[in-house]
N, C-alpha and C. Protein backbone atom coordinates (compact mmCIF):
# COMPACT_ATOMS: atom_id res chain seq x y z
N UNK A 1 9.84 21.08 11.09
CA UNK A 1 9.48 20.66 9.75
C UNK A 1 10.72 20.23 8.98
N UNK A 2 10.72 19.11 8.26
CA UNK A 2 11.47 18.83 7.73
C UNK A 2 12.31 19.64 6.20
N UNK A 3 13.41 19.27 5.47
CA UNK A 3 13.72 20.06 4.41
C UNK A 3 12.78 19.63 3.28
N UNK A 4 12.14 18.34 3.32
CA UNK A 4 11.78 17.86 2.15
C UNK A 4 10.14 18.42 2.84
N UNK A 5 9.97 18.66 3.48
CA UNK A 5 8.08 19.09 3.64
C UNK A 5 7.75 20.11 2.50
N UNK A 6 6.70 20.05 2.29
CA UNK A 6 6.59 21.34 0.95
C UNK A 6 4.99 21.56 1.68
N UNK A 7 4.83 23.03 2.17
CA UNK A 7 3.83 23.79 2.59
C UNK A 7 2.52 24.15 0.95
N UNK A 8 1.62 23.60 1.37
CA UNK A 8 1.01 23.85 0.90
C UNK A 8 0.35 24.97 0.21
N UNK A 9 0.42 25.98 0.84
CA UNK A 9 0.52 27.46 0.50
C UNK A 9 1.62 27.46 -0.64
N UNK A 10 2.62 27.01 -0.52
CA UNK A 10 3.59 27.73 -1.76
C UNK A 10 3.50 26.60 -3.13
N UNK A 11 2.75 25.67 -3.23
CA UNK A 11 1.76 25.37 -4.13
C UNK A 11 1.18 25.97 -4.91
N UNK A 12 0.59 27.05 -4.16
CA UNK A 12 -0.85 27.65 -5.12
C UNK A 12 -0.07 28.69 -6.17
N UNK A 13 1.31 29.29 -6.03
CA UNK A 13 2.28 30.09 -6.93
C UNK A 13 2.49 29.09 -8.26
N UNK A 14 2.37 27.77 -8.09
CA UNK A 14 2.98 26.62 -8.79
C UNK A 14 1.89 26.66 -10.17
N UNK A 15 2.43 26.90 -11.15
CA UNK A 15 1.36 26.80 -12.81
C UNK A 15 1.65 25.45 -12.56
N UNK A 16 1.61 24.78 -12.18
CA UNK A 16 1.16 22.65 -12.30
C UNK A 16 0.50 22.64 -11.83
N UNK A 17 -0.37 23.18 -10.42
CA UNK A 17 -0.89 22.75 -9.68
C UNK A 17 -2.18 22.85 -10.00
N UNK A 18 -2.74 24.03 -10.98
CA UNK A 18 -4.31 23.02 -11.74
C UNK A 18 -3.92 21.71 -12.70
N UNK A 19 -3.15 21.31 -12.87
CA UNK A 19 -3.02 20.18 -14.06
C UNK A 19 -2.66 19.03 -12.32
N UNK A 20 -2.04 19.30 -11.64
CA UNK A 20 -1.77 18.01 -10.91
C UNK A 20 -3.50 17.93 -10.10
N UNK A 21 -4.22 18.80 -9.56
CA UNK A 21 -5.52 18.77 -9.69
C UNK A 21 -6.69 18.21 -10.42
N UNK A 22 -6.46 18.89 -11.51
CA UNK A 22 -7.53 17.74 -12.54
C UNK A 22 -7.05 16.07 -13.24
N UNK A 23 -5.51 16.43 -13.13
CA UNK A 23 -4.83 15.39 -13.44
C UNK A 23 -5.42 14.21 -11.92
N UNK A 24 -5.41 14.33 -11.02
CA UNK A 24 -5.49 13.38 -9.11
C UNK A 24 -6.88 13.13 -9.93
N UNK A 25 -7.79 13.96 -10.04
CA UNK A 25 -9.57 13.99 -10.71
C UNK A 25 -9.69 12.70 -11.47
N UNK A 26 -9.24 13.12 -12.73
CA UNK A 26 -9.79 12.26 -14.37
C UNK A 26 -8.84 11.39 -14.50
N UNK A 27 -7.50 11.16 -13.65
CA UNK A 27 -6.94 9.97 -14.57
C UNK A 27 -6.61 9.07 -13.87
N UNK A 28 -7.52 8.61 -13.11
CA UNK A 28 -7.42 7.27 -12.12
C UNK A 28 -7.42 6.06 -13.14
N UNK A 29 -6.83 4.97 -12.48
CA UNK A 29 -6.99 3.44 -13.11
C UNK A 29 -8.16 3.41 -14.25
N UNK A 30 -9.55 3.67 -13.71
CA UNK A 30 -10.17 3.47 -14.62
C UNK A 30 -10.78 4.56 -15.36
N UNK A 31 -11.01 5.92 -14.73
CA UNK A 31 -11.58 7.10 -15.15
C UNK A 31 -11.07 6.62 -16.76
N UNK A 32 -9.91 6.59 -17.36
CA UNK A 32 -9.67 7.12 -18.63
C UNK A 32 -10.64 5.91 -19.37
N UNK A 33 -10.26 4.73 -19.07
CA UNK A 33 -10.84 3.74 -19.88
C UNK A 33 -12.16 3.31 -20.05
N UNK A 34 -12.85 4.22 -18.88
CA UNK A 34 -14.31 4.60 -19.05
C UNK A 34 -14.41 5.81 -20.12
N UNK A 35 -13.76 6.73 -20.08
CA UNK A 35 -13.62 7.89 -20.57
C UNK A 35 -13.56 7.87 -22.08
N UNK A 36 -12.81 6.68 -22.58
CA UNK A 36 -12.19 5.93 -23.70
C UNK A 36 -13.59 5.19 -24.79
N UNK A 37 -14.16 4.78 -23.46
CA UNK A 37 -15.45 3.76 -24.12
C UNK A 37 -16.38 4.60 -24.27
N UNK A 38 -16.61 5.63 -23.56
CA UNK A 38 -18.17 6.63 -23.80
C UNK A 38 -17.71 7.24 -24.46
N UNK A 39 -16.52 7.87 -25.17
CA UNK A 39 -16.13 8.72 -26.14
C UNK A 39 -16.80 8.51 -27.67
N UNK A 40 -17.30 6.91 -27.46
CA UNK A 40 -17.31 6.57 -29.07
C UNK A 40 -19.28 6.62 -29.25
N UNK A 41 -19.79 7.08 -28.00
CA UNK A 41 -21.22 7.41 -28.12
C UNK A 41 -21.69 7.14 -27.11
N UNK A 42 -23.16 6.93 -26.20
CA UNK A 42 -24.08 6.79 -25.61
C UNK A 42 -23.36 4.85 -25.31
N UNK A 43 -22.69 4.77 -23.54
CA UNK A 43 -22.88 3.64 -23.46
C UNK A 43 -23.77 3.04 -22.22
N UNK A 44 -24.01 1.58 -22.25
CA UNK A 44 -24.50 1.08 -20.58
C UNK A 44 -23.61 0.68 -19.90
N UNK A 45 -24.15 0.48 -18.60
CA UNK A 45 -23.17 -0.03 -17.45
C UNK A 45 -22.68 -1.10 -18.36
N UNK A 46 -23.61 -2.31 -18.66
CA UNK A 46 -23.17 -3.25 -18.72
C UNK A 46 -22.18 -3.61 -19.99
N UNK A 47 -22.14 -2.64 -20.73
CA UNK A 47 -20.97 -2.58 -21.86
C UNK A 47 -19.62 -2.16 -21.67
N UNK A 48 -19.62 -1.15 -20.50
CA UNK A 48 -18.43 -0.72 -19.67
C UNK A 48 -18.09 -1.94 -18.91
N UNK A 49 -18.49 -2.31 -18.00
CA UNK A 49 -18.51 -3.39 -17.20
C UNK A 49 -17.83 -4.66 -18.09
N UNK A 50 -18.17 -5.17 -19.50
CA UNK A 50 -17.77 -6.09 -20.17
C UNK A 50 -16.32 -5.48 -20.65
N UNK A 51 -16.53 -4.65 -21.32
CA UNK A 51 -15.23 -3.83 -21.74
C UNK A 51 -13.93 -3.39 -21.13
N UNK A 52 -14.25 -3.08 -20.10
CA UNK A 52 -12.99 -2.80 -19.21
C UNK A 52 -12.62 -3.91 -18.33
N UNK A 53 -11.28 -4.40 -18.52
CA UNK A 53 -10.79 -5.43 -18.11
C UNK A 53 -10.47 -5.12 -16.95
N UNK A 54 -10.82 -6.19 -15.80
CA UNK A 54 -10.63 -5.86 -14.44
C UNK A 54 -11.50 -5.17 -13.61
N UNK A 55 -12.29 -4.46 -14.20
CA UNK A 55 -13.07 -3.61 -13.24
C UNK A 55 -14.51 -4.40 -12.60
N UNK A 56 -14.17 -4.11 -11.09
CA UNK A 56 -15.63 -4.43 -10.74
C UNK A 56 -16.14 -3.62 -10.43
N UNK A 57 -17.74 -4.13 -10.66
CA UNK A 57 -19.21 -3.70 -10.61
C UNK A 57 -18.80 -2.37 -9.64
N UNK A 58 -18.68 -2.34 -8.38
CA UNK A 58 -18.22 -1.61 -7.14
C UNK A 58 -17.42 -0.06 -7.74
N UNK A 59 -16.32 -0.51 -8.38
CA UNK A 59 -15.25 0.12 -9.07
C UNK A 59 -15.61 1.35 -10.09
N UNK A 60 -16.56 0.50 -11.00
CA UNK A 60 -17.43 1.11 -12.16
C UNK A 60 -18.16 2.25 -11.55
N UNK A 61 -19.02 1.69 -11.09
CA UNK A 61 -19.96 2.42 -9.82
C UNK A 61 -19.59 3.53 -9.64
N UNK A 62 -18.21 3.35 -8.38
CA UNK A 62 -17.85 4.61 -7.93
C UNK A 62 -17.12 6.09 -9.08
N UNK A 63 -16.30 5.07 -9.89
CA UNK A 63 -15.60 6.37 -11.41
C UNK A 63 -16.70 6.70 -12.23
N UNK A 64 -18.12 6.05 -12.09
CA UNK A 64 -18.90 6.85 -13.13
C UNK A 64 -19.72 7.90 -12.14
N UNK A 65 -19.85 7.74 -11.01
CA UNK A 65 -20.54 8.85 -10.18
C UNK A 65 -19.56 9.99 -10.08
N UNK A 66 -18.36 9.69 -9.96
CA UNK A 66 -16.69 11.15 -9.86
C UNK A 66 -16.97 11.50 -11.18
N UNK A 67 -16.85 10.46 -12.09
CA UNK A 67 -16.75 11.28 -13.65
C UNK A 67 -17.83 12.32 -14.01
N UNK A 68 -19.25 11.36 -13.66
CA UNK A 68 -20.45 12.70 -13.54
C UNK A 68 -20.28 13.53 -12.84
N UNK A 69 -19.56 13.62 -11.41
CA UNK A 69 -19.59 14.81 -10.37
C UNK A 69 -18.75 15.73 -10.93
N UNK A 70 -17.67 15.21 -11.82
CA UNK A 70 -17.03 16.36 -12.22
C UNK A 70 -16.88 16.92 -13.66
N UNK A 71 -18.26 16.47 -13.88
CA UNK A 71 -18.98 17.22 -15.38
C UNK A 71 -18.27 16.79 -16.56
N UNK A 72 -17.82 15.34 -16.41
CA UNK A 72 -17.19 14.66 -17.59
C UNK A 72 -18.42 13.80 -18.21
N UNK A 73 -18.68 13.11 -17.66
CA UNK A 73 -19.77 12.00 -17.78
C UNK A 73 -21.61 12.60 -17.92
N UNK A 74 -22.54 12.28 -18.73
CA UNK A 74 -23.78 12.49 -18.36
C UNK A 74 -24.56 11.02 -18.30
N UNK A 75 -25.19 11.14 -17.13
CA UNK A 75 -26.21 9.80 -17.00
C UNK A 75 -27.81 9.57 -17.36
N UNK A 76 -28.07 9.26 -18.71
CA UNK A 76 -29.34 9.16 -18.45
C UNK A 76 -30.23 7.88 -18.33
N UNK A 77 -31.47 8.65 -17.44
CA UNK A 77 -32.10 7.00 -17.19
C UNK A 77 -33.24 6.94 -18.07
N UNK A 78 -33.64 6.03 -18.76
CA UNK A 78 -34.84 6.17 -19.65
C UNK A 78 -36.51 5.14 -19.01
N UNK A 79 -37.04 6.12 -18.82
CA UNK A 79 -38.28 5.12 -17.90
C UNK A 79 -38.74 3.94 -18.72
N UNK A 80 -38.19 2.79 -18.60
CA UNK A 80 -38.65 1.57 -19.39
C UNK A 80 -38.25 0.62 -18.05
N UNK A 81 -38.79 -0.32 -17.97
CA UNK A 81 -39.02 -1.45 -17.40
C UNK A 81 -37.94 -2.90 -17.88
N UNK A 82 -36.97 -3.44 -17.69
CA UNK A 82 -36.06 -2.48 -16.11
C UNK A 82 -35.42 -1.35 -16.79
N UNK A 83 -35.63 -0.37 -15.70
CA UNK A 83 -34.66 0.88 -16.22
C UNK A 83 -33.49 0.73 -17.29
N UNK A 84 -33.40 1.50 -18.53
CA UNK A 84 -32.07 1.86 -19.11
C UNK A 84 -31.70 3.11 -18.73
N UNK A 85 -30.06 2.67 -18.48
CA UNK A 85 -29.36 3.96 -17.80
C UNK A 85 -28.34 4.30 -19.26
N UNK A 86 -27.76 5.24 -19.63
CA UNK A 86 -26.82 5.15 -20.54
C UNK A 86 -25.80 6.39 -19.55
N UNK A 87 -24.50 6.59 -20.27
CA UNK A 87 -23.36 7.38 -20.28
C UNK A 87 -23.12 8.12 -21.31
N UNK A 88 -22.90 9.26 -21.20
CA UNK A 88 -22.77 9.71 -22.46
C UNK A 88 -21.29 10.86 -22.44
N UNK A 89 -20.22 11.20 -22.77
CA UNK A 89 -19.01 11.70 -22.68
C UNK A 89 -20.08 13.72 -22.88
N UNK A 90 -19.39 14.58 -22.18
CA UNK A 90 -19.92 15.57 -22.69
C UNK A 90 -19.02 16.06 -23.68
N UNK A 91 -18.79 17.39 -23.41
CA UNK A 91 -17.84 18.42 -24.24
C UNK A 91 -16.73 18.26 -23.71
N UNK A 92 -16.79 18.74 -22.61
CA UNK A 92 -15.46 18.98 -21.96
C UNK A 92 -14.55 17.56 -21.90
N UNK A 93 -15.57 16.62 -21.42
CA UNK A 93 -14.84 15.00 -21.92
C UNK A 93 -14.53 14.61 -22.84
N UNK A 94 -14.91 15.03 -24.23
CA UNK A 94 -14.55 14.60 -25.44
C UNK A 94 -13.58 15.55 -26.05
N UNK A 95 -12.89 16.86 -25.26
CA UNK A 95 -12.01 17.63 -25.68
C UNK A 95 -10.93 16.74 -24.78
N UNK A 96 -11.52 16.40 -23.78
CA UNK A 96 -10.47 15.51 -22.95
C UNK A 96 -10.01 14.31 -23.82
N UNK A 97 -11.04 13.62 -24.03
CA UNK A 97 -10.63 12.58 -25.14
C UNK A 97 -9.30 12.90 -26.15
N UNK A 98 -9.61 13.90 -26.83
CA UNK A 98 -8.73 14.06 -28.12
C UNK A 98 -7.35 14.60 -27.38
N UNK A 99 -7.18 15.00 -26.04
CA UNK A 99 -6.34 15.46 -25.51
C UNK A 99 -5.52 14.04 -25.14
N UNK A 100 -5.65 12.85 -24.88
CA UNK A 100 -5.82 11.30 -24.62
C UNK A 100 -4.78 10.87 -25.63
N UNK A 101 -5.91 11.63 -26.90
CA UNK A 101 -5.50 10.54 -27.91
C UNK A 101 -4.03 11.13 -28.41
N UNK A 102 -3.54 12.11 -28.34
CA UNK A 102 -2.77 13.20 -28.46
C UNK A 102 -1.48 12.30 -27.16
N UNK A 103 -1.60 12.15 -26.03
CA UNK A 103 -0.83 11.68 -25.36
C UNK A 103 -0.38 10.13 -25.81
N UNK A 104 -1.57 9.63 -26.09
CA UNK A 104 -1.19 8.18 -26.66
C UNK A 104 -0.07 8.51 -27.69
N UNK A 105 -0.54 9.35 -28.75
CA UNK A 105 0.77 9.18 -30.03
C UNK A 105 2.11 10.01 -29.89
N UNK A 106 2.22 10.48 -28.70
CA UNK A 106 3.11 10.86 -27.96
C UNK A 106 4.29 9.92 -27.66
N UNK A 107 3.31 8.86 -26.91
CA UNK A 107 4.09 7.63 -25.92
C UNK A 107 4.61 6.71 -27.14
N UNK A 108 3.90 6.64 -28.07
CA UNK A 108 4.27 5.66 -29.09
C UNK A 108 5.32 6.23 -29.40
N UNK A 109 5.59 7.84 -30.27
CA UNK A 109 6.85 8.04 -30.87
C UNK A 109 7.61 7.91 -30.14
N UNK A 110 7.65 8.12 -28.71
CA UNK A 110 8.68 8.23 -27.39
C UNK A 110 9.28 7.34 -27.21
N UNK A 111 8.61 6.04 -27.34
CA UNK A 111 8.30 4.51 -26.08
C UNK A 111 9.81 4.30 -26.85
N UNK A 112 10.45 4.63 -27.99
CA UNK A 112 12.22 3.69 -27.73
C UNK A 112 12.96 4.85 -27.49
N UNK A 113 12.81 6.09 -27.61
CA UNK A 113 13.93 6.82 -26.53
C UNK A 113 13.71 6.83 -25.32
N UNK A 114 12.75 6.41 -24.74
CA UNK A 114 12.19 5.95 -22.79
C UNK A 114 13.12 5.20 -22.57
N UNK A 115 12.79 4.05 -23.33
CA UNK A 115 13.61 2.61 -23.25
C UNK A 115 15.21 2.91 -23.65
N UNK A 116 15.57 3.69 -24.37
CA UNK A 116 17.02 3.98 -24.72
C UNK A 116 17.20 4.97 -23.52
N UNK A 117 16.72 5.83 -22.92
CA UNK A 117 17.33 6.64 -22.01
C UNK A 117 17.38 5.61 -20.61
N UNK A 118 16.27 5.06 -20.78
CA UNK A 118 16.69 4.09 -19.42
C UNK A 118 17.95 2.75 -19.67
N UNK A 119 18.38 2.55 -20.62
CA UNK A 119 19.50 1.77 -20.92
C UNK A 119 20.93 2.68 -20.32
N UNK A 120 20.70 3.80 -20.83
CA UNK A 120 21.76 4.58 -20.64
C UNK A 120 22.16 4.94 -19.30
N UNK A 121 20.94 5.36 -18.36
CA UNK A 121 20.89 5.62 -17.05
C UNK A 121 21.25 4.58 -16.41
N UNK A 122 20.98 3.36 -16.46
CA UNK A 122 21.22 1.96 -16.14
C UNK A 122 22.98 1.90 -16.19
N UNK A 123 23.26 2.79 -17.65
CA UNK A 123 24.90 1.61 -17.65
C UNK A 123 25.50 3.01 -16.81
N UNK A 124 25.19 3.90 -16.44
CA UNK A 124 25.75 5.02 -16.09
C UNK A 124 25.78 4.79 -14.21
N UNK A 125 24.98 4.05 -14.17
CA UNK A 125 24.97 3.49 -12.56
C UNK A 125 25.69 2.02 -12.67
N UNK A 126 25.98 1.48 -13.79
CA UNK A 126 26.65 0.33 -13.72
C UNK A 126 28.29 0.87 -14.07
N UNK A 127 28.87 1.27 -14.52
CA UNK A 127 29.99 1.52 -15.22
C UNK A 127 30.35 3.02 -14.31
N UNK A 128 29.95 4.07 -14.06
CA UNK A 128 30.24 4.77 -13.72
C UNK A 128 29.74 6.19 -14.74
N UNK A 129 29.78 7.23 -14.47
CA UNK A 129 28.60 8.33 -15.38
C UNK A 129 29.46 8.49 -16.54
N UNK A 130 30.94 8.37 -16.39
CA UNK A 130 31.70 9.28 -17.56
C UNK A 130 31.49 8.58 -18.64
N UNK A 131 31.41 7.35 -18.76
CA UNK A 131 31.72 6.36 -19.97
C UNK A 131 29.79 6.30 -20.69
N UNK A 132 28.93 6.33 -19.65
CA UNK A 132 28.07 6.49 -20.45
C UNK A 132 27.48 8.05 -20.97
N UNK A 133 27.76 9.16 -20.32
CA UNK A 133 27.36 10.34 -20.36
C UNK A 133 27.08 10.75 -21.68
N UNK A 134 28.15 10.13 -22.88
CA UNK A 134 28.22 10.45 -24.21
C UNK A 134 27.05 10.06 -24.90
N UNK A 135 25.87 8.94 -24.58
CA UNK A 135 25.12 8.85 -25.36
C UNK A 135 23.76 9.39 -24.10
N UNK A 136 23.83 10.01 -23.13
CA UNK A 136 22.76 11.04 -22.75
C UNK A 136 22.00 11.73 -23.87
N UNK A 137 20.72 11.84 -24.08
CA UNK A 137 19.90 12.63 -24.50
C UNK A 137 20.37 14.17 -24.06
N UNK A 138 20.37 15.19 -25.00
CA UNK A 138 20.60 16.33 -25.05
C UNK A 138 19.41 17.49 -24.40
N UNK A 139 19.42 18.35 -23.07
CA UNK A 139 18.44 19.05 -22.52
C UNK A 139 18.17 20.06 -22.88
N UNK A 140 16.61 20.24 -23.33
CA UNK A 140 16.50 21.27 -24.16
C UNK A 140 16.75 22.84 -23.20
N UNK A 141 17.09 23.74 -24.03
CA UNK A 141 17.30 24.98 -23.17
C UNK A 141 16.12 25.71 -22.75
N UNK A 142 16.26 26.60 -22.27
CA UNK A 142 14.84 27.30 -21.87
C UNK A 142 15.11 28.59 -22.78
């Protein structure tokens, strides 16, 4: 076995490993941006389908059957001629939601020290570490 193999067993000690779990689950390509659109009420395929850029029919399909399988999503069909199906976000999805929206205003305050720490890392591989080290971001302590 190699040094870099990591045994699965010593995983399960790991407090990430329910968040990298539900995290692999709910936040695929499209899970969120389905997740995003049923948040705001009762939607149809075909409003998801218009709404989300890029996604095909196929695509849709498969993240709204995972999202229902894993008790984010509810599907109902209403007996009318042709069938209406709707989506509807539950609880646990709409605590997910606000958890979303919480990361979004995260990334926003972040998005120019990202971009400034990656300038820095950049000239620190261009120039050499000492000359840029001085404007490193400071690591918080534990």
């Amino acid at each position: 076995m190699s040094r870099s193999h990591i045994d699965v067993t010593e995983q399960v000690d790991n407090p990430a490993c329910p968040v990298s779990e539900v995290l692999d689950r709910v936040a695929g390509k499209w899970a969120i941006g389905i997740l995003v659109a049923a948040a705001k009420g009762p939607v149809r395929f075909t409003e998801l389908e218009r709404g989300i850029k890029g996604i095909s029919r196929r695509m849709l399909t498969l993240n709204l059957r995972k999202l229902e399988r894993e008790g984010l999503l509810v599907r109902t069909v209403y007996p009318t001629v042709p069938p209406k199906v709707e989506y509807e976000c539950t609880e646990m999805a709409l605590e997910l939601y606000e958890t979303l929206l919480a990361l979004v205003d995260w990334a926003k305050r972040h998005s120019g020290d990202i971009a400034r720490a990656h300038t820095v890392y950049d000239a620190e591989r261009a120039n050499g570490r000492e000359e840029a080290a001085a404007t490193r971001p400071t690591p918080m302590s534990a």
